[in-house]
PDB file of N, CA and C in Angstrom:
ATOM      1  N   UNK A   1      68.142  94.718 -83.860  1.00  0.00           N
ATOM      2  CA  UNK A   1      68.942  93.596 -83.409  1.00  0.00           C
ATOM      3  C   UNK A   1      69.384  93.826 -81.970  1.00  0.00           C
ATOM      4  N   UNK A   2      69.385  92.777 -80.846  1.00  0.00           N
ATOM      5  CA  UNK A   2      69.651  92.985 -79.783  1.00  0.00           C
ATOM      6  C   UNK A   2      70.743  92.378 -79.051  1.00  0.00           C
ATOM      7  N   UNK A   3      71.524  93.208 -79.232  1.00  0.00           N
ATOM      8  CA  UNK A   3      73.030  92.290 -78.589  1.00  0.00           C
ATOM      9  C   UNK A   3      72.806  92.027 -77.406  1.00  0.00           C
ATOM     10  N   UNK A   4      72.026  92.144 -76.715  1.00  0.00           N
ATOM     11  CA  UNK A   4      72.325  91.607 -75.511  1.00  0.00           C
ATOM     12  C   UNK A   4      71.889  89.953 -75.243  1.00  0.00           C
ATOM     13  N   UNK A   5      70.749  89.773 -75.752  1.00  0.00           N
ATOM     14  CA  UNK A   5      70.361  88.171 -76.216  1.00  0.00           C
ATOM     15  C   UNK A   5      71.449  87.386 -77.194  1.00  0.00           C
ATOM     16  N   UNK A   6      72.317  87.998 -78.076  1.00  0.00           N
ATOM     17  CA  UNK A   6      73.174  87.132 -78.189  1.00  0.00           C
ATOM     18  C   UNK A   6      74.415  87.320 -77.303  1.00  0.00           C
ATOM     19  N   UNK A   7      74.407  87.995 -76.598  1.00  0.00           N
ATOM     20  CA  UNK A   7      75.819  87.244 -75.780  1.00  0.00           C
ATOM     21  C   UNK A   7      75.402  86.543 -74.861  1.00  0.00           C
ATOM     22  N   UNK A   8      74.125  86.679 -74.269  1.00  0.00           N
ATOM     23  CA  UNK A   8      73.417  86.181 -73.175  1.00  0.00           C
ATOM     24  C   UNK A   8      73.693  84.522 -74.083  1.00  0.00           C
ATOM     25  N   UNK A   9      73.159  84.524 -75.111  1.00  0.00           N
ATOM     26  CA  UNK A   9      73.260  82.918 -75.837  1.00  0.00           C
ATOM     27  C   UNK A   9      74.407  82.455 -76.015  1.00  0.00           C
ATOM     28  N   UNK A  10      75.465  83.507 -75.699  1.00  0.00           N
ATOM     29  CA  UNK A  10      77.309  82.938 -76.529  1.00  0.00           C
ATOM     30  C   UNK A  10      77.508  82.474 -74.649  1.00  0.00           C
ATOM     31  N   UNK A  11      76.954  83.166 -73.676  1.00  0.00           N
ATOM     32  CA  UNK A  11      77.583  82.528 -72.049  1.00  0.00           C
ATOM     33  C   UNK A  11      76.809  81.155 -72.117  1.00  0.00           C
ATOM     34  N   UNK A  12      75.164  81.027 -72.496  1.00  0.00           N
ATOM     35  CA  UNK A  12      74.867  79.801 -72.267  1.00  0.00           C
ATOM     36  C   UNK A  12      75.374  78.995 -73.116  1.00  0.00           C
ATOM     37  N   UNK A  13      75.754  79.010 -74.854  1.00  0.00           N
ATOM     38  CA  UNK A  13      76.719  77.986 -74.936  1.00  0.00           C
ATOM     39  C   UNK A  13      77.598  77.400 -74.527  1.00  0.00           C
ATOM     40  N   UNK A  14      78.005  78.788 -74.105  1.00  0.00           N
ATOM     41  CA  UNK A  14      79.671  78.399 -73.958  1.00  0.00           C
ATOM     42  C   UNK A  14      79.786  77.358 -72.269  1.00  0.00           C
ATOM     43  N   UNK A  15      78.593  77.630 -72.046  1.00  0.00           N
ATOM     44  CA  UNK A  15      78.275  76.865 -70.543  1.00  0.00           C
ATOM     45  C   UNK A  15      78.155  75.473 -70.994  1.00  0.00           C
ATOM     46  N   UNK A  16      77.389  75.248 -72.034  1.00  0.00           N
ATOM     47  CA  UNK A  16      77.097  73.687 -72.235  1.00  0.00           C
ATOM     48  C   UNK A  16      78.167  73.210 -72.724  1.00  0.00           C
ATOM     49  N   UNK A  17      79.003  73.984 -73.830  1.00  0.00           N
ATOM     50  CA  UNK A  17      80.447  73.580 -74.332  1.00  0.00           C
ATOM     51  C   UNK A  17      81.141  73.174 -73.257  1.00  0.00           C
ATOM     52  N   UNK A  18      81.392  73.845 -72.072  1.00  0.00           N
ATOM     53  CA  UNK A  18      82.412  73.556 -71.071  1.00  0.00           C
ATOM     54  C   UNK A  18      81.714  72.006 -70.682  1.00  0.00           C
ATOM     55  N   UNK A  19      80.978  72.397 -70.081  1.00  0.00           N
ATOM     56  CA  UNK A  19      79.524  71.158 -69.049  1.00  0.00           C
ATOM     57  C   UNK A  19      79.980  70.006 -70.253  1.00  0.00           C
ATOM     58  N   UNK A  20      79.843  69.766 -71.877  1.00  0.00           N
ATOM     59  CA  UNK A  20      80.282  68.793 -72.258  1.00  0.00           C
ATOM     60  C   UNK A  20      81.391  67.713 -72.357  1.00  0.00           C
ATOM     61  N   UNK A  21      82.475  69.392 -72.208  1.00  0.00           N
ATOM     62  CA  UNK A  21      83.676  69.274 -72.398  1.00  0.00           C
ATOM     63  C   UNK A  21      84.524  68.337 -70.955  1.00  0.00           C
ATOM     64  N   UNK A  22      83.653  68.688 -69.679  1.00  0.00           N
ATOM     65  CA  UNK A  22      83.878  67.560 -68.334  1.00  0.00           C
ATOM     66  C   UNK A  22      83.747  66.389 -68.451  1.00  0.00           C
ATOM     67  N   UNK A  23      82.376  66.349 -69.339  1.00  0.00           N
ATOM     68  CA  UNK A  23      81.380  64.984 -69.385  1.00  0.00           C
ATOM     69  C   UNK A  23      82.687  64.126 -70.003  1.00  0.00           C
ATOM     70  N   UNK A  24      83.086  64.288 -71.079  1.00  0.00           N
ATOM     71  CA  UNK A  24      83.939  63.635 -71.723  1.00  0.00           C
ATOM     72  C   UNK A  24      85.185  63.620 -70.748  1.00  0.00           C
ATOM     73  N   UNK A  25      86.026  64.730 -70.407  1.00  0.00           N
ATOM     74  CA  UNK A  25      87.307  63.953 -69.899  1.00  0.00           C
ATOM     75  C   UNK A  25      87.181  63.625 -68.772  1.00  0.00           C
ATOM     76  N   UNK A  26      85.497  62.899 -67.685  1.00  0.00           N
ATOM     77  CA  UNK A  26      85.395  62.102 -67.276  1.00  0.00           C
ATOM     78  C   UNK A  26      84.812  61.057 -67.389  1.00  0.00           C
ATOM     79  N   UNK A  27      84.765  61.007 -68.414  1.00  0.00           N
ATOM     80  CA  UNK A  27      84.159  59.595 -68.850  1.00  0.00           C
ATOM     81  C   UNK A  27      84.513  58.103 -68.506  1.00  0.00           C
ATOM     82  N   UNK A  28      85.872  58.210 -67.831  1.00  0.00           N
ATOM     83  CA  UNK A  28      86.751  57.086 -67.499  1.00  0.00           C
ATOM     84  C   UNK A  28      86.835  57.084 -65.958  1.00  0.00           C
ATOM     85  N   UNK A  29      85.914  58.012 -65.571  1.00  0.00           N
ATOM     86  CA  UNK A  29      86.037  58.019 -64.096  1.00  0.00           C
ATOM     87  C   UNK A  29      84.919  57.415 -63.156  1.00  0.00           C
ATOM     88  N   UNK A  30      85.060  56.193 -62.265  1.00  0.00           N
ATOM     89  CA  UNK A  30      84.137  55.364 -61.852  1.00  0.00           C
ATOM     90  C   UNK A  30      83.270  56.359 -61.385  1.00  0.00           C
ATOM     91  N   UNK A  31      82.079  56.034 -61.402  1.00  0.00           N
ATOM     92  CA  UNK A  31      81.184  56.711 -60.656  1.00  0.00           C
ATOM     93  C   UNK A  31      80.667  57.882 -61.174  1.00  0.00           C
ATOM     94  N   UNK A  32      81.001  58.940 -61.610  1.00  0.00           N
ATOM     95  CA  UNK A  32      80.901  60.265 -62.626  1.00  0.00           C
ATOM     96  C   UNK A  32      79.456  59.988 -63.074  1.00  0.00           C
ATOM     97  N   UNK A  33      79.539  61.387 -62.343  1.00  0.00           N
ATOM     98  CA  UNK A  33      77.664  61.378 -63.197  1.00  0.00           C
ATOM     99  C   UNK A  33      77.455  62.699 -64.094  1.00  0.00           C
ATOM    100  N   UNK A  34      76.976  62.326 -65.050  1.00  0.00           N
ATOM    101  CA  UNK A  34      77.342  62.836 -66.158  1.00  0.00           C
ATOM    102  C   UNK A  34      76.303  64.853 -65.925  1.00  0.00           C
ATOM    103  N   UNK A  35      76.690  65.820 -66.440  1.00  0.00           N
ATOM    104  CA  UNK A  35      75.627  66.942 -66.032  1.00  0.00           C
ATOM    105  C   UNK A  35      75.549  67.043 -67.977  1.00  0.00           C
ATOM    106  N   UNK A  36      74.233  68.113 -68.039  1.00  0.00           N
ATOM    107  CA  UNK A  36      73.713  68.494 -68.991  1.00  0.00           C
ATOM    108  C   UNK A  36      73.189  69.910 -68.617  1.00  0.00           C
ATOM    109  N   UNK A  37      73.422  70.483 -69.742  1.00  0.00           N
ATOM    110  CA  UNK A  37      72.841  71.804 -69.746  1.00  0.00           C
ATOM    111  C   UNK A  37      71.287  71.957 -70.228  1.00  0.00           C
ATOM    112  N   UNK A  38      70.463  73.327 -69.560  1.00  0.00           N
ATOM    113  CA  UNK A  38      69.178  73.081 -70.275  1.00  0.00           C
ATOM    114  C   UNK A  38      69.227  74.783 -70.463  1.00  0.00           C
ATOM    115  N   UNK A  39      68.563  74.876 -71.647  1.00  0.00           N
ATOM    116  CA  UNK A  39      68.651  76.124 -72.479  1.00  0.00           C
ATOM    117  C   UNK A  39      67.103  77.237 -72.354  1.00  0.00           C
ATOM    118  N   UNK A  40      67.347  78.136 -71.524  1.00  0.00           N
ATOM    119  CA  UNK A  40      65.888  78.473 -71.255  1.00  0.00           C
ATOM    120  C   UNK A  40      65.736  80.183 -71.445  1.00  0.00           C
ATOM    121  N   UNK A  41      64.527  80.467 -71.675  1.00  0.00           N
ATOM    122  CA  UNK A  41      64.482  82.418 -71.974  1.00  0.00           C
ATOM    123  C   UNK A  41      64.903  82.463 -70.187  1.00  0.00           C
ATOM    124  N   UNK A  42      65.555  83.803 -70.597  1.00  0.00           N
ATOM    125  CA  UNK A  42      65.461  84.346 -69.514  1.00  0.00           C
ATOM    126  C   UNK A  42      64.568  85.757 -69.677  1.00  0.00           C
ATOM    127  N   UNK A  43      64.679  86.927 -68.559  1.00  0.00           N
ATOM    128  CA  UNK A  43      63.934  87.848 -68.951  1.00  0.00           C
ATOM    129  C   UNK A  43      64.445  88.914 -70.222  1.00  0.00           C
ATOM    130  N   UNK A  44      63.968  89.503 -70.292  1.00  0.00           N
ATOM    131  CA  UNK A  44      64.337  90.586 -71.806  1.00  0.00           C
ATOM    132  C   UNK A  44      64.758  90.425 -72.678  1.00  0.00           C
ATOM    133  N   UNK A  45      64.295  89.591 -73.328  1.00  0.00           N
ATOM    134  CA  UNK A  45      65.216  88.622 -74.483  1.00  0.00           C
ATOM    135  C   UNK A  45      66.537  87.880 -74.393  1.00  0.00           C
ATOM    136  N   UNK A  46      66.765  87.558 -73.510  1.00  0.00           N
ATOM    137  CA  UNK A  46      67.500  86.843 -72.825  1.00  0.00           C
ATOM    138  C   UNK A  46      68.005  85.011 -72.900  1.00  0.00           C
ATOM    139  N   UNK A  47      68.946  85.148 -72.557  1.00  0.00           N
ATOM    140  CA  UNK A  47      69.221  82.873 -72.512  1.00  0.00           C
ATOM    141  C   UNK A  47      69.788  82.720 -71.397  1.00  0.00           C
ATOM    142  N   UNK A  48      69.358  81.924 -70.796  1.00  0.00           N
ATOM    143  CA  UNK A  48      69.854  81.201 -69.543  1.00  0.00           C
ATOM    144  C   UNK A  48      70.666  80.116 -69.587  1.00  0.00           C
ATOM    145  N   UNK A  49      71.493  79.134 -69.311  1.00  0.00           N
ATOM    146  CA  UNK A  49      71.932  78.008 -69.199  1.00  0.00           C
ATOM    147  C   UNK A  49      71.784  77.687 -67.814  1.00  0.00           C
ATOM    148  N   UNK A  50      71.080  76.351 -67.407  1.00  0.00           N
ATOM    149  CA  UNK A  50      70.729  75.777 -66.159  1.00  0.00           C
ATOM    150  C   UNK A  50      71.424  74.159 -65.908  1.00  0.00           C
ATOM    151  N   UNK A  51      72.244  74.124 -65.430  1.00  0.00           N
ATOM    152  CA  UNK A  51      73.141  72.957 -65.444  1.00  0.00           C
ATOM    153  C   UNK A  51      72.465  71.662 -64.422  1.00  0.00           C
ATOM    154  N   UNK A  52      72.296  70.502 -65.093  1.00  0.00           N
ATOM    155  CA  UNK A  52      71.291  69.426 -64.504  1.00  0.00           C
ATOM    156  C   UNK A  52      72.381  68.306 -64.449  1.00  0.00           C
ATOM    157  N   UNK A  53      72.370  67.507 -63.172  1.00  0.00           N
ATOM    158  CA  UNK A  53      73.352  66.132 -63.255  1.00  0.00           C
ATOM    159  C   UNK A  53      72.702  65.256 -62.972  1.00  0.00           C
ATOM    160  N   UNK A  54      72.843  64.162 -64.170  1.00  0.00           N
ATOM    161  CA  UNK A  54      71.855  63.266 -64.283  1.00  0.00           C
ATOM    162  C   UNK A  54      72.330  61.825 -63.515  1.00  0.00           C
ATOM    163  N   UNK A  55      71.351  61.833 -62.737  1.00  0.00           N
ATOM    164  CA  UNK A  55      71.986  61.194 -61.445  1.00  0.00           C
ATOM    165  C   UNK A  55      71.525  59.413 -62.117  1.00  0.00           C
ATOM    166  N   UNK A  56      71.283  58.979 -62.904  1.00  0.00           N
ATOM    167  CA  UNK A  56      71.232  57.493 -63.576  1.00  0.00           C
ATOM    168  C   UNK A  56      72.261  57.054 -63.009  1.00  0.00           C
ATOM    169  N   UNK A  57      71.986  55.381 -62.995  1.00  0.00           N
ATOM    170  CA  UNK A  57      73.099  54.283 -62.910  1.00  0.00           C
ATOM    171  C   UNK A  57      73.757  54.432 -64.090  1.00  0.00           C
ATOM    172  N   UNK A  58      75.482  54.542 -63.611  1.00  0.00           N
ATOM    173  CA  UNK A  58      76.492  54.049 -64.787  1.00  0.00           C
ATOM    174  C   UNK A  58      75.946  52.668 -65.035  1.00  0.00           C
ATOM    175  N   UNK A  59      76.700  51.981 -66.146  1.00  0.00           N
ATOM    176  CA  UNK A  59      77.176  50.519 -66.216  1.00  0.00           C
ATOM    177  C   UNK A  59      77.581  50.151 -65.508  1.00  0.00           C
ATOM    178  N   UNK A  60      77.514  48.371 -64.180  1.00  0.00           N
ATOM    179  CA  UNK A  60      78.396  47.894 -63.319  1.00  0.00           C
ATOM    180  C   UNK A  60      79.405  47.306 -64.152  1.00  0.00           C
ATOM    181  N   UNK A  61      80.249  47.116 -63.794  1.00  0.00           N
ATOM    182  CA  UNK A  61      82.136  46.141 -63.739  1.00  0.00           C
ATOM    183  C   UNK A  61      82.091  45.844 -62.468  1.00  0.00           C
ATOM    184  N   UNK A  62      82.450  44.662 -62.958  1.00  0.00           N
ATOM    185  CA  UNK A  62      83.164  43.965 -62.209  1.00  0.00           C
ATOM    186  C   UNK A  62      84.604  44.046 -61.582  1.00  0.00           C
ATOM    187  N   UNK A  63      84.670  44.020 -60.056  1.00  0.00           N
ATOM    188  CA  UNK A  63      85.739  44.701 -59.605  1.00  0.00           C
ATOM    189  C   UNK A  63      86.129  43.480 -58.433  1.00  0.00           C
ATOM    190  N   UNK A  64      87.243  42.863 -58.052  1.00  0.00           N
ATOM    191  CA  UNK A  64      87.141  42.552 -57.041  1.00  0.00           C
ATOM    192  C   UNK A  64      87.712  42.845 -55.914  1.00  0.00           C
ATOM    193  N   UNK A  65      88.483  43.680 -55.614  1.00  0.00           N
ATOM    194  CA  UNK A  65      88.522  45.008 -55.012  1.00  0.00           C
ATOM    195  C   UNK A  65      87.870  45.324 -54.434  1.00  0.00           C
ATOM    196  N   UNK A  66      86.527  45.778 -55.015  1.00  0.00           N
ATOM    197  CA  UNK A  66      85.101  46.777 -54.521  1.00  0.00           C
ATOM    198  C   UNK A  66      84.362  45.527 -53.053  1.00  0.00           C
ATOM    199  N   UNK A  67      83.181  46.362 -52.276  1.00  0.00           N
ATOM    200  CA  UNK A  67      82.912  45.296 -51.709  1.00  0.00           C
ATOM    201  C   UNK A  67      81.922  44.711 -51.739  1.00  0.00           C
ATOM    202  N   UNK A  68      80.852  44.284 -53.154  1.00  0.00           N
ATOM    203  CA  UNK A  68      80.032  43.550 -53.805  1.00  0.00           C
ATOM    204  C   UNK A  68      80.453  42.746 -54.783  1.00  0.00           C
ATOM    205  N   UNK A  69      82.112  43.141 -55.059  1.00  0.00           N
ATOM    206  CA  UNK A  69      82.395  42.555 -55.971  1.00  0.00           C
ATOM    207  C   UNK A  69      82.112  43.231 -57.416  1.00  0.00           C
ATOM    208  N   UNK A  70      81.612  44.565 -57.342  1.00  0.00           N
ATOM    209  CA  UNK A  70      81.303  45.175 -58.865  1.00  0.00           C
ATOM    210  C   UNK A  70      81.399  46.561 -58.521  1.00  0.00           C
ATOM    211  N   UNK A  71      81.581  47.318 -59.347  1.00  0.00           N
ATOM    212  CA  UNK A  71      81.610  48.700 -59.125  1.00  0.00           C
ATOM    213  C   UNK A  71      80.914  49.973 -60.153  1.00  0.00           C
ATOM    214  N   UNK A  72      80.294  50.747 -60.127  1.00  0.00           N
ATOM    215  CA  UNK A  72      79.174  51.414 -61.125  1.00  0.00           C
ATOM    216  C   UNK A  72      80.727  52.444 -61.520  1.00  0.00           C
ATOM    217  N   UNK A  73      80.436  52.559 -63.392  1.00  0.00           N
ATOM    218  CA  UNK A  73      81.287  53.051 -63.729  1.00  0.00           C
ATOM    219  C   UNK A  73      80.542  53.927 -64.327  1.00  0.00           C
ATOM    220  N   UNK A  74      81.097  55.151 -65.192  1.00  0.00           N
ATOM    221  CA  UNK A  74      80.626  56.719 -65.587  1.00  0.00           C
ATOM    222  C   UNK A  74      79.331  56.516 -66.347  1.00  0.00           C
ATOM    223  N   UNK A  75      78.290  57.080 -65.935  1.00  0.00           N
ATOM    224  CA  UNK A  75      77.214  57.680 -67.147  1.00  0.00           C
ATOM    225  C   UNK A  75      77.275  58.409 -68.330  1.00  0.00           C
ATOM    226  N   UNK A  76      78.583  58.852 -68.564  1.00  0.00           N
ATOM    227  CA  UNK A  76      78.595  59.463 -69.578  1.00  0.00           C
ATOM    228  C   UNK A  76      78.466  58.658 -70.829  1.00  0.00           C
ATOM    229  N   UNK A  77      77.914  59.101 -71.820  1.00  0.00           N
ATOM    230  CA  UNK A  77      77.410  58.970 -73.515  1.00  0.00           C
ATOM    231  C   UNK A  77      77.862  59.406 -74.721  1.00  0.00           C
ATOM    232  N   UNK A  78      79.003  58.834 -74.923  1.00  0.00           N
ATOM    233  CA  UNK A  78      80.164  59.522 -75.635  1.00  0.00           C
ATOM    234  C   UNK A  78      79.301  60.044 -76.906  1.00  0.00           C
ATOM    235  N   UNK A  79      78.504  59.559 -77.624  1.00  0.00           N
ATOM    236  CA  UNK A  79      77.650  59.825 -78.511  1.00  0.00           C
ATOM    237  C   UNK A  79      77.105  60.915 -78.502  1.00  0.00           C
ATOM    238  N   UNK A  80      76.240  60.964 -77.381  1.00  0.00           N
ATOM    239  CA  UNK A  80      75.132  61.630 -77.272  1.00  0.00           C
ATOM    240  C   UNK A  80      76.097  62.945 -76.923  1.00  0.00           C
ATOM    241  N   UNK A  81      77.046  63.404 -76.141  1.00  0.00           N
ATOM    242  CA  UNK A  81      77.882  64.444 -75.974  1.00  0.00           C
ATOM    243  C   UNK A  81      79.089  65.341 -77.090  1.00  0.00           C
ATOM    244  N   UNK A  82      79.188  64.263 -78.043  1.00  0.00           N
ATOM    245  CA  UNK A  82      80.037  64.323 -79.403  1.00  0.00           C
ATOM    246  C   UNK A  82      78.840  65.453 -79.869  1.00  0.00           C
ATOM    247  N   UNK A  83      77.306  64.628 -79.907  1.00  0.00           N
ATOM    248  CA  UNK A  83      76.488  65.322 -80.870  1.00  0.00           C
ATOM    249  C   UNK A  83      75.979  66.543 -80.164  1.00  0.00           C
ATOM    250  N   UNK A  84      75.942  66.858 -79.156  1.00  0.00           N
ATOM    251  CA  UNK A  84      75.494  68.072 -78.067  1.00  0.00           C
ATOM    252  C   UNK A  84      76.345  68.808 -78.358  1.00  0.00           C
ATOM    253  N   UNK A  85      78.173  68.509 -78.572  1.00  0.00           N
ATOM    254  CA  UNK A  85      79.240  69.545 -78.913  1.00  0.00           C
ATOM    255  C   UNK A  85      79.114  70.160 -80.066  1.00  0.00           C
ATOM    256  N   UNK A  86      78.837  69.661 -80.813  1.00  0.00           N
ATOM    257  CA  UNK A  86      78.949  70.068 -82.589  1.00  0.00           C
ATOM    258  C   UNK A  86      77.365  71.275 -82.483  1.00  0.00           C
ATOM    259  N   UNK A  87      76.325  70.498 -82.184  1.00  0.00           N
ATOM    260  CA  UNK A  87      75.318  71.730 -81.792  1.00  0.00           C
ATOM    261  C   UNK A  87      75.649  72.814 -80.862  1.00  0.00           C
ATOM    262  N   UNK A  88      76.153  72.696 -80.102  1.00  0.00           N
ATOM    263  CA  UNK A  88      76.576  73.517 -79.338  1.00  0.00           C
ATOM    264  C   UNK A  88      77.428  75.053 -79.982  1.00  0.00           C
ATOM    265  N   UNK A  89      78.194  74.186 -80.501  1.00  0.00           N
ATOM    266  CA  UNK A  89      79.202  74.956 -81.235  1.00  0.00           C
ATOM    267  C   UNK A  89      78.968  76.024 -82.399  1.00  0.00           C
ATOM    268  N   UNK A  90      78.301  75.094 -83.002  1.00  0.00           N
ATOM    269  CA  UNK A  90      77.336  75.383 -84.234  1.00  0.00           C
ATOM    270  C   UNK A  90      76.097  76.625 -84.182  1.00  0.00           C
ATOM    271  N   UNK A  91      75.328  76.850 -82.422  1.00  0.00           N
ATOM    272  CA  UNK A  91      74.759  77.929 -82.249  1.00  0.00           C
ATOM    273  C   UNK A  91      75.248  78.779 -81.932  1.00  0.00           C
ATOM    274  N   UNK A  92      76.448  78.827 -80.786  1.00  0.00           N
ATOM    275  CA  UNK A  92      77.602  79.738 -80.481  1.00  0.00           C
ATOM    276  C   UNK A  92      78.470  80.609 -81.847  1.00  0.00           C
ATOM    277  N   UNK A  93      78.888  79.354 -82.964  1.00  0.00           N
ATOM    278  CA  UNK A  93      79.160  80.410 -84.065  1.00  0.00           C
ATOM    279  C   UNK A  93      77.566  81.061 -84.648  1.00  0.00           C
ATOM    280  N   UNK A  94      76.719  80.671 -84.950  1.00  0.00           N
ATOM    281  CA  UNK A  94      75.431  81.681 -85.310  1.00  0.00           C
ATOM    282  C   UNK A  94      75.259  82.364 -84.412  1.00  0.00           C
ATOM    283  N   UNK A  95      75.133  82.844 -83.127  1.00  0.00           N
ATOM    284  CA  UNK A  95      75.083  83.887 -82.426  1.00  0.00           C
ATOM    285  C   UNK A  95      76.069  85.191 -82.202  1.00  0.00           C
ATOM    286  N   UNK A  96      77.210  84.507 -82.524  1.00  0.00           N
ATOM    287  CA  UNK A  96      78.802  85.193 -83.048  1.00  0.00           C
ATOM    288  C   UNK A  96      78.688  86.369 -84.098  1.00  0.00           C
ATOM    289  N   UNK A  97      78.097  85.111 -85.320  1.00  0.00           N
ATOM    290  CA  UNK A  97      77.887  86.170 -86.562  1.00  0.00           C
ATOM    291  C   UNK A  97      77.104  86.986 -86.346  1.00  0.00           C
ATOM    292  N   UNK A  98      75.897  87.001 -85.660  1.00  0.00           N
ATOM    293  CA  UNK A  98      74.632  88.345 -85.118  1.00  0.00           C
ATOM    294  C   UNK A  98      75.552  89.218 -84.763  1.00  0.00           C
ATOM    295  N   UNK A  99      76.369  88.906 -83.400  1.00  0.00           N
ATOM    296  CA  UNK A  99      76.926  90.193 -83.017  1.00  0.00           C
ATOM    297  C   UNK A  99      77.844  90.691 -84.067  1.00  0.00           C
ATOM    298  N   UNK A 100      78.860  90.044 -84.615  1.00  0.00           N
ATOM    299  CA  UNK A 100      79.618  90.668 -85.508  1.00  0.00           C
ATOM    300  C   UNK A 100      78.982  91.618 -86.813  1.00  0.00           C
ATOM    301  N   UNK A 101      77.725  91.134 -87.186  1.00  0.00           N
ATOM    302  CA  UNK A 101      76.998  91.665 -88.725  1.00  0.00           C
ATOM    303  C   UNK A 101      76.539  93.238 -87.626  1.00  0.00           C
ATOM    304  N   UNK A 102      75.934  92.841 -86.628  1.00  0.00           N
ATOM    305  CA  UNK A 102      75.190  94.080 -85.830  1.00  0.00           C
ATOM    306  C   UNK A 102      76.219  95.340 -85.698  1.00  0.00           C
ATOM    307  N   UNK A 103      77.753  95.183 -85.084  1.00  0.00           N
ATOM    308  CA  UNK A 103      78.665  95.627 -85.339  1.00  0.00           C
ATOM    309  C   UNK A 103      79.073  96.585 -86.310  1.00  0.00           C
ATOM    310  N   UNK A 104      79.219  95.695 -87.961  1.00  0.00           N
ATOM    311  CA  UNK A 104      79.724  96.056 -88.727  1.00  0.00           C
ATOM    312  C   UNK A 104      78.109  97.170 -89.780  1.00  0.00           C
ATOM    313  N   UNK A 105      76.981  96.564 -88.881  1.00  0.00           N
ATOM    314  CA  UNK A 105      75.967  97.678 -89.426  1.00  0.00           C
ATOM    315  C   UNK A 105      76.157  99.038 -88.937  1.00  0.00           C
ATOM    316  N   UNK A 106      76.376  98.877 -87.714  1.00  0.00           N
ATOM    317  CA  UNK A 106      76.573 100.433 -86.694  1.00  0.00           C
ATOM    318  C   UNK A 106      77.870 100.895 -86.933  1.00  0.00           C
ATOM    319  N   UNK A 107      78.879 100.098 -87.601  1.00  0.00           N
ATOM    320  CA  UNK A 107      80.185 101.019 -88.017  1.00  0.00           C
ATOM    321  C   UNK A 107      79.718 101.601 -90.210  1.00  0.00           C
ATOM    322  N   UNK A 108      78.594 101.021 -90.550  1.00  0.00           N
ATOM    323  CA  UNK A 108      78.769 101.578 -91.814  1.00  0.00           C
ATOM    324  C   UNK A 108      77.690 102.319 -91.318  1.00  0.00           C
ATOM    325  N   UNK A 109      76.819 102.698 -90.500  1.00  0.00           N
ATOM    326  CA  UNK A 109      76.101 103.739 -90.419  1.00  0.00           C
ATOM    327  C   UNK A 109      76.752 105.241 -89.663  1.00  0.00           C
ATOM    328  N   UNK A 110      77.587 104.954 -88.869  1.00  0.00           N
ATOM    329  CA  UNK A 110      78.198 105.614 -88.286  1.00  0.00           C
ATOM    330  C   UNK A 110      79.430 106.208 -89.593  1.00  0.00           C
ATOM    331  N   UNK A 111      79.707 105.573 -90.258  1.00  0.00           N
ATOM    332  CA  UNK A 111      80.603 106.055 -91.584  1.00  0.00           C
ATOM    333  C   UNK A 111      79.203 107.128 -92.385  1.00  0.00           C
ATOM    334  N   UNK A 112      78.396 106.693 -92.460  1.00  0.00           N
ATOM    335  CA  UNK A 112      77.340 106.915 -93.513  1.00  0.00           C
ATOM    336  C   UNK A 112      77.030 108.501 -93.283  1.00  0.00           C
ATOM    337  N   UNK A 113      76.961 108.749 -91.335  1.00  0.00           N
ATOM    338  CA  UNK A 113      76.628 110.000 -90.791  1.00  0.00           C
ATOM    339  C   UNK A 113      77.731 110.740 -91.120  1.00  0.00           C
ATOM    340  N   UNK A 114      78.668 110.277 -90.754  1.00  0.00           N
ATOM    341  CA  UNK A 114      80.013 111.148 -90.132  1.00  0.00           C
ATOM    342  C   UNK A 114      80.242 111.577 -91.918  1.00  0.00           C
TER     343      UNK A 114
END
């Protein structure tokens, strides 16, 4: 078992957790363009997190204020980011339990010697 690929996987969650966690409490903010994480090997058994901002048109509103008369409001996808969190989360605790079981193998072997 190789702890170092799962913590390498608990930073890139925890990267997309955060990266989601923006998306949402700007969601109400004109203009906001929404980022996404992308999940990739790195070398030696390894995980990367590579942070991408997805530069799409928000929805226009209507503004009259603005000076077209409309104004592009957030890209964010409350949906699609709800369901990215719960996965997110969901691999971060399975990578958790690796390190913790790996742990508790090398403390009953280390009992086993001693």
């Amino acid at each position: 078992m190789n702890i170092g690929s799962s913590l390498s996987a608990l930073n890139a969650f925890s990267t997309q957790m955060n990266v989601t966690a923006n998306n949402l409490a700007n969601v109400n903010t004109d203009g906001y363009k929404s980022s996404s994480v992308v999940i990739e090997n790195g070398q030696g058994q390894t995980v990367k997190a590579r942070v991408v901002t997805d530069n799409s048109q928000g929805p226009m509103a209507p503004n009259t204020s603005a000076e077209n008369g409309v104004e592009e409001l957030s890209n964010v996808d409350v949906v699609k980011e709800m369901t990215q969190l719960i996965t997110s989360q969901h691999s971060y605790d399975a990578n958790l339990k690796v390190i913790e079981t790996n742990l508790e193998m090398r403390g009953t072997l280390i009992s086993m010697i001693a």
